[in-house]
PDB file of N, CA and C in Angstrom:
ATOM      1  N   UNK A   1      -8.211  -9.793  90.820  1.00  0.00           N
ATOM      2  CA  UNK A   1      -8.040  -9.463  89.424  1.00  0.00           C
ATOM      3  C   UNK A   1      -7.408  -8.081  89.353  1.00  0.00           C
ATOM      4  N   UNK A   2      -6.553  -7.875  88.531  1.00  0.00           N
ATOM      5  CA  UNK A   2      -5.276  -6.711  88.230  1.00  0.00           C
ATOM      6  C   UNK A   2      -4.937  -6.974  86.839  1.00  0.00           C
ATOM      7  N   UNK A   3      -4.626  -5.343  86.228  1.00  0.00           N
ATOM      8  CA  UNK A   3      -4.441  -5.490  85.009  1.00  0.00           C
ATOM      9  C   UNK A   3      -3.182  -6.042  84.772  1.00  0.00           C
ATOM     10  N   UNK A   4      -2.310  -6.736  85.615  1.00  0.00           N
ATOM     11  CA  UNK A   4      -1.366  -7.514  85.429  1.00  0.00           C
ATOM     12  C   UNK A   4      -1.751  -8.432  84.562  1.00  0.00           C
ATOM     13  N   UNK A   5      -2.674  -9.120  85.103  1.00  0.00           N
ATOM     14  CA  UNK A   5      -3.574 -10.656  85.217  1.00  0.00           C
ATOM     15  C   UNK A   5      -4.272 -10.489  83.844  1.00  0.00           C
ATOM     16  N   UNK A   6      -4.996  -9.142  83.656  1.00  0.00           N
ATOM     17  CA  UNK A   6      -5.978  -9.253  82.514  1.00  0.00           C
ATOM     18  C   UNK A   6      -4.870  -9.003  81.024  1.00  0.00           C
ATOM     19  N   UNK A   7      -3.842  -8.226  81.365  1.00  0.00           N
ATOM     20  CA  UNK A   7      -2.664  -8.168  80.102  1.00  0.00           C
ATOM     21  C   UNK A   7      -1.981  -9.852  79.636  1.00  0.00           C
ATOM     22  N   UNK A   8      -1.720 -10.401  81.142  1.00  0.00           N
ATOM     23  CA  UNK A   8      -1.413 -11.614  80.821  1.00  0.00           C
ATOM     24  C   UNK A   8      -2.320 -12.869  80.141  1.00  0.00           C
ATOM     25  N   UNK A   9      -3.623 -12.547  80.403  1.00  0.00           N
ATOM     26  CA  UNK A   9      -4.601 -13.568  79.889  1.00  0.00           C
ATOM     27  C   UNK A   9      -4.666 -12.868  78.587  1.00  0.00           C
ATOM     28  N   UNK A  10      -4.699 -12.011  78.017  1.00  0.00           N
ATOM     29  CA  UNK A  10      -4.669 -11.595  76.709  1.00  0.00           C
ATOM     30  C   UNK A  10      -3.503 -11.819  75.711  1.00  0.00           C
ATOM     31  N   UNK A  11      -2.939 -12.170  76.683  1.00  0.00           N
ATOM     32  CA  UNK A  11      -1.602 -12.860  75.726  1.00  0.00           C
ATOM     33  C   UNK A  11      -1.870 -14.163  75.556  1.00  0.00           C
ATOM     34  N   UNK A  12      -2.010 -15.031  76.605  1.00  0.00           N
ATOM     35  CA  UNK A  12      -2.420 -16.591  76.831  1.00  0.00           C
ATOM     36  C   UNK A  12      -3.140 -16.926  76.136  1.00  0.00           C
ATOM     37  N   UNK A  13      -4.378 -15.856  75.449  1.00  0.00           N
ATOM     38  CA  UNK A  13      -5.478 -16.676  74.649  1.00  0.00           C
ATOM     39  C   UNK A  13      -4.964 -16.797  73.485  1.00  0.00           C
ATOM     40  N   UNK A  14      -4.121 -15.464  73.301  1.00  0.00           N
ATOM     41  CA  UNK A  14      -3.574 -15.284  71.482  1.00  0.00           C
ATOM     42  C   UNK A  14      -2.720 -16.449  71.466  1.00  0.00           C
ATOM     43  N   UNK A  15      -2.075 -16.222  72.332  1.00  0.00           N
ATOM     44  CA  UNK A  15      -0.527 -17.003  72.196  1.00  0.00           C
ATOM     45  C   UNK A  15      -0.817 -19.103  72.174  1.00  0.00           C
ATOM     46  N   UNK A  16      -2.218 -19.279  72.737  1.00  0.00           N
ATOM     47  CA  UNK A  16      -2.563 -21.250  72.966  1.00  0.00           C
ATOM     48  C   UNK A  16      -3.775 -21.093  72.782  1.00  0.00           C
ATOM     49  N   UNK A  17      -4.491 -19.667  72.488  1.00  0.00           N
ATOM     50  CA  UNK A  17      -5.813 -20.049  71.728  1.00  0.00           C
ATOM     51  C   UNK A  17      -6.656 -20.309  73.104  1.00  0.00           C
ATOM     52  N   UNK A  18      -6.694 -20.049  73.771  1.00  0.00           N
ATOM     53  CA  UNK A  18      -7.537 -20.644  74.917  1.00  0.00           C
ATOM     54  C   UNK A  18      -8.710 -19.519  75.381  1.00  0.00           C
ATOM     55  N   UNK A  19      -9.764 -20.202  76.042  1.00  0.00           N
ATOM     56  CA  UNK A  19     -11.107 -19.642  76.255  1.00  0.00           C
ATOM     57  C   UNK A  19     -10.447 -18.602  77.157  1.00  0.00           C
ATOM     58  N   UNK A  20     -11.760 -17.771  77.735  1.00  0.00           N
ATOM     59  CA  UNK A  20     -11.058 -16.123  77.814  1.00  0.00           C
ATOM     60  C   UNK A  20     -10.801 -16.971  79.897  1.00  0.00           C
ATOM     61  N   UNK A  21     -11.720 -17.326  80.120  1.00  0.00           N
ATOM     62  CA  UNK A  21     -11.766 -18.202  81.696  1.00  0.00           C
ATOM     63  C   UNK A  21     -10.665 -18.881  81.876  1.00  0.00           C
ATOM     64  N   UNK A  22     -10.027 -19.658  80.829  1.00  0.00           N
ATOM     65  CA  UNK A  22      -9.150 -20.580  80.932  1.00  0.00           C
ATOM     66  C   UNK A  22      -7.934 -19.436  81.207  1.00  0.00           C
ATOM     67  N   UNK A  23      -7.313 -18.860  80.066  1.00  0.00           N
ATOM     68  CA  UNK A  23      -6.443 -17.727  80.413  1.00  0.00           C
ATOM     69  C   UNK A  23      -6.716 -17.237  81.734  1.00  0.00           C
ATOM     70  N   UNK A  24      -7.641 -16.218  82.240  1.00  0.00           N
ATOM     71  CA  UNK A  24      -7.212 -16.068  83.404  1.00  0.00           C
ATOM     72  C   UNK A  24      -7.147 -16.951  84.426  1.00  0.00           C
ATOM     73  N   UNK A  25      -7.430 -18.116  84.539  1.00  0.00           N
ATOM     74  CA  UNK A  25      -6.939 -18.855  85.543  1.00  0.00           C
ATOM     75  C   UNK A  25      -5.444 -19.182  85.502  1.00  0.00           C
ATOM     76  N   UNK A  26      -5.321 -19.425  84.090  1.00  0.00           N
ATOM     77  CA  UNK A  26      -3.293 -19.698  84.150  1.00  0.00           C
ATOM     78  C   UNK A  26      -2.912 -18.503  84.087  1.00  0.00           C
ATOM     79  N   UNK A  27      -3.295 -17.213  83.526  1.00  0.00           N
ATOM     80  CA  UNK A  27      -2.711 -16.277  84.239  1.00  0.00           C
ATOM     81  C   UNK A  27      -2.690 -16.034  85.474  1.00  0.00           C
ATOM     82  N   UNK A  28      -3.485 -15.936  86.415  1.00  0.00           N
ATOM     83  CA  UNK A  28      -3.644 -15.781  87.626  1.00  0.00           C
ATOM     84  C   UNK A  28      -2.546 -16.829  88.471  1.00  0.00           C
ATOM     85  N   UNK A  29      -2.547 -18.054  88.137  1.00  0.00           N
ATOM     86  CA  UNK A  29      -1.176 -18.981  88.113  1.00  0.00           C
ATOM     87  C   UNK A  29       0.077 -18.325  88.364  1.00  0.00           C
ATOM     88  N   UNK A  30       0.808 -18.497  87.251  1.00  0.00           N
ATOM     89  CA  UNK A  30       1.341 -17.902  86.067  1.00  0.00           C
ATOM     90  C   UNK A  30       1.875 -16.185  86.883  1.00  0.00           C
ATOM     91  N   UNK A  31       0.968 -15.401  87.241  1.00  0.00           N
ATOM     92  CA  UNK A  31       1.267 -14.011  88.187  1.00  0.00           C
ATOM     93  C   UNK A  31       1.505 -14.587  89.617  1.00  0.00           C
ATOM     94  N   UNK A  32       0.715 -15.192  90.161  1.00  0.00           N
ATOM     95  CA  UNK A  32       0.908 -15.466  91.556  1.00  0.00           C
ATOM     96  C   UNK A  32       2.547 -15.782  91.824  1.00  0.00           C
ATOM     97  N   UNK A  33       2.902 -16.904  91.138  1.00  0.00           N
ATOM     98  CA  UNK A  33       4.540 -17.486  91.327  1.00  0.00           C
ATOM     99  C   UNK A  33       5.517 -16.637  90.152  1.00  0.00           C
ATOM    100  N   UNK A  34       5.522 -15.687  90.292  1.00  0.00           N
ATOM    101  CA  UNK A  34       6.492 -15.021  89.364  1.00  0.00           C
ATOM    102  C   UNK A  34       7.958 -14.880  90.224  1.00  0.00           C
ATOM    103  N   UNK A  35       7.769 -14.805  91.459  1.00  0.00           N
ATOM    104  CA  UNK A  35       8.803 -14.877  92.167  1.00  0.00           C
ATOM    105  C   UNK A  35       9.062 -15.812  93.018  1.00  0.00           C
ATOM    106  N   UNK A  36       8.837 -16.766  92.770  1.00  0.00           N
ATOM    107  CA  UNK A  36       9.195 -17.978  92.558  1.00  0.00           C
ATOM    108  C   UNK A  36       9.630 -19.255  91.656  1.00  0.00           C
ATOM    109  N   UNK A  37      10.306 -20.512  92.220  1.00  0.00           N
ATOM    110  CA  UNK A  37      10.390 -21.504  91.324  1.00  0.00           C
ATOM    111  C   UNK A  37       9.664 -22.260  90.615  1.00  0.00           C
ATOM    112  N   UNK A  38       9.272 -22.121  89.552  1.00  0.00           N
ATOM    113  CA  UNK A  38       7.756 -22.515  88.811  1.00  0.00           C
ATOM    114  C   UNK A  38       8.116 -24.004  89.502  1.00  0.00           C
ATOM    115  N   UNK A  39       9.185 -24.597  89.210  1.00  0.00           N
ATOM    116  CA  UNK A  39       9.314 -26.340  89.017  1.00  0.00           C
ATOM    117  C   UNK A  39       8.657 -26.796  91.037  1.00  0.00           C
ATOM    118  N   UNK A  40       8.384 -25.738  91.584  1.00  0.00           N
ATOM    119  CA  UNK A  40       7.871 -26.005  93.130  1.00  0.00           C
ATOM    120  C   UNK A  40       6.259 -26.200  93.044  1.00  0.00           C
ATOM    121  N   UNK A  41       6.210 -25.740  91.588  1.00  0.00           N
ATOM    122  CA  UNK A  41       4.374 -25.846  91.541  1.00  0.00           C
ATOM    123  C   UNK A  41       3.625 -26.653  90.957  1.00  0.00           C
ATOM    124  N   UNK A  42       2.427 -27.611  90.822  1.00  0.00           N
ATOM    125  CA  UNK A  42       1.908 -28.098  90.141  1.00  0.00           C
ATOM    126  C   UNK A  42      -0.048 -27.665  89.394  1.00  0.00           C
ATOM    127  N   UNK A  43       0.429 -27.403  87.975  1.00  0.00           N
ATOM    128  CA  UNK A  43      -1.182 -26.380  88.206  1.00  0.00           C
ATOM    129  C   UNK A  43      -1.630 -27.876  87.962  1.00  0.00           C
ATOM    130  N   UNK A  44      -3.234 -28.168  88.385  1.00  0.00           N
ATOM    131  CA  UNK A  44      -4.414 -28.973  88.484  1.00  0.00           C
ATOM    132  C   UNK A  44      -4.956 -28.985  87.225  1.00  0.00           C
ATOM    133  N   UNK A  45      -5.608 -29.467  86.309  1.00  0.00           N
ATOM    134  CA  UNK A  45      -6.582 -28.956  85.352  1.00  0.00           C
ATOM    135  C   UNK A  45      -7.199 -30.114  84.890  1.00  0.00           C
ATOM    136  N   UNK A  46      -8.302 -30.442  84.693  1.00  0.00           N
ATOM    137  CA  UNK A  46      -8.662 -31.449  84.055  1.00  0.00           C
ATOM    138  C   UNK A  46      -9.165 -31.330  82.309  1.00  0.00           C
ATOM    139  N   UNK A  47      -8.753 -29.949  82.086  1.00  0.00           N
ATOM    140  CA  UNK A  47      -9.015 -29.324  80.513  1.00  0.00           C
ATOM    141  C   UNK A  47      -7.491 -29.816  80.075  1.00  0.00           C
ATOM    142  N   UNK A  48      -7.847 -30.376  78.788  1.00  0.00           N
ATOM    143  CA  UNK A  48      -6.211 -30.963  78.135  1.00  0.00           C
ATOM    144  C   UNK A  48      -6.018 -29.665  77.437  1.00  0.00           C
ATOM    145  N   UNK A  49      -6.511 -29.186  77.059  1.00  0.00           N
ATOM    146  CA  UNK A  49      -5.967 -27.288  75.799  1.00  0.00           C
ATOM    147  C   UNK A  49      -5.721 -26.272  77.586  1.00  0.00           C
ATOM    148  N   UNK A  50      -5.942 -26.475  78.597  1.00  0.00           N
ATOM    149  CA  UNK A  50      -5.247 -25.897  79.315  1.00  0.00           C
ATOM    150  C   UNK A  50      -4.294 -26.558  80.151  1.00  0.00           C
ATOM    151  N   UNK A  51      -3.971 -27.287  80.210  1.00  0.00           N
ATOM    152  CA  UNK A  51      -2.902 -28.218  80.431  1.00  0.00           C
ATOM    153  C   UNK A  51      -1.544 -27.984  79.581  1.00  0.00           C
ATOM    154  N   UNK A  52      -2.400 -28.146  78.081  1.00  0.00           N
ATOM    155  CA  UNK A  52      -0.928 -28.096  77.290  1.00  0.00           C
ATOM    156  C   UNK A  52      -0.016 -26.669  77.142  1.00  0.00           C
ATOM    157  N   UNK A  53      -1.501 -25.434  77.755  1.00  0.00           N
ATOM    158  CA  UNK A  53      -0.787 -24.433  77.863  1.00  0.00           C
ATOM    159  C   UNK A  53      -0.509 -23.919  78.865  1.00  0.00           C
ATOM    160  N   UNK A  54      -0.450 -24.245  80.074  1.00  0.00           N
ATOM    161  CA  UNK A  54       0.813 -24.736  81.178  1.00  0.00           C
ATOM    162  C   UNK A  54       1.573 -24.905  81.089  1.00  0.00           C
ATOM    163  N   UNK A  55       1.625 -26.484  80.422  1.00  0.00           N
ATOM    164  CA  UNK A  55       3.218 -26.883  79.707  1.00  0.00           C
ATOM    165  C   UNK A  55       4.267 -25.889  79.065  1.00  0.00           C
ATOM    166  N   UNK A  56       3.453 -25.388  78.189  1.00  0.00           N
ATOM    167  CA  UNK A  56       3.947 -24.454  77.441  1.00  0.00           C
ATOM    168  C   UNK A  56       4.262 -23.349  78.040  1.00  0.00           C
ATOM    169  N   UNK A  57       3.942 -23.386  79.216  1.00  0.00           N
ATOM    170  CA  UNK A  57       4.187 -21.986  79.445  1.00  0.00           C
ATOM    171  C   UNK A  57       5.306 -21.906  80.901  1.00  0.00           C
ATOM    172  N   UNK A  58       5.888 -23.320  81.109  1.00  0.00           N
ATOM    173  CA  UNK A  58       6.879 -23.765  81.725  1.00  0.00           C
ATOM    174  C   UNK A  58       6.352 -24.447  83.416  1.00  0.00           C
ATOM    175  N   UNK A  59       4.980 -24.477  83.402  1.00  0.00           N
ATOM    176  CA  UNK A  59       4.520 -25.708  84.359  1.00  0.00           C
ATOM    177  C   UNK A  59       4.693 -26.650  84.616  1.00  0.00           C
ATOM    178  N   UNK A  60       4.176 -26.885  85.439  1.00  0.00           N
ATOM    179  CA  UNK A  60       4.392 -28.350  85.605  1.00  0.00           C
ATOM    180  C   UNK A  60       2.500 -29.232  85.901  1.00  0.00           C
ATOM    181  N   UNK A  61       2.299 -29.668  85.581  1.00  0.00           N
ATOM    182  CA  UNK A  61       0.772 -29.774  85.491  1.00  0.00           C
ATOM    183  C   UNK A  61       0.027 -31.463  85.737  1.00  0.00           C
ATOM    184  N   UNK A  62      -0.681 -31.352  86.203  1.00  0.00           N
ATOM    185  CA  UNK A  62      -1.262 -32.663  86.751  1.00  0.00           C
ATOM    186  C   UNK A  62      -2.865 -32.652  86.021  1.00  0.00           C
ATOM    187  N   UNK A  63      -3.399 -33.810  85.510  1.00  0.00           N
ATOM    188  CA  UNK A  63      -5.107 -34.113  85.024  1.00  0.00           C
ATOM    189  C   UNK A  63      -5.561 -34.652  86.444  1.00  0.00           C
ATOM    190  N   UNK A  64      -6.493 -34.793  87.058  1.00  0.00           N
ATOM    191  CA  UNK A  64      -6.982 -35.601  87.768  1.00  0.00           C
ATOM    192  C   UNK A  64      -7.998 -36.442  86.886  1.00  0.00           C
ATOM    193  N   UNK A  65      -7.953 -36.411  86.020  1.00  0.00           N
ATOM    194  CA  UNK A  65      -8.823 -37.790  85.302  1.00  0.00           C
ATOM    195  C   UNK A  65      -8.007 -38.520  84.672  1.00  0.00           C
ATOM    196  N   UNK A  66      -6.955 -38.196  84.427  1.00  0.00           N
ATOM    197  CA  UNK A  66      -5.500 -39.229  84.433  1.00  0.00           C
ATOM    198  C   UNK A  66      -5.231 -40.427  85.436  1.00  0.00           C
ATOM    199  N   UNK A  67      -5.848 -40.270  86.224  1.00  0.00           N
ATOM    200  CA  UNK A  67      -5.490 -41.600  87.593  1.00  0.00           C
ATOM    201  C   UNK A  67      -6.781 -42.608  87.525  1.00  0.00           C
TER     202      UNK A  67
END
């Protein structure tokens, strides 16, 4: 955890409304591959309001209760 991470989850919650846990996990995401090709990644989530803000936030994203 870095105030990278905690600036970015403070945006994530305002910006898709999401629980303060949920943000930093897609922030933490979200920071990790910044220098990289997002479209090489797939985030996991089985929360659909963090899923959609993945999407949104140019992920690529998988449910495992989808299968």
């Amino acid at each position: 955890m870095n105030q990278r991470i905690v600036d970015e989850s403070l945006r994530l919650t305002f910006a898709h409304t999401l629980r303060a846990y949920d943000a930093v996990q897609l922030a933490s995401a979200l920071t990790a591959i910044t220098s990289f090709d997002k479209s090489r990644f797939v985030f996991i989530t089985a929360d659909s309001d963090l899923e959609t803000a993945a999407r949104a936030e140019g992920l690529q994203t998988d449910n495992p209760l989808g299968h």
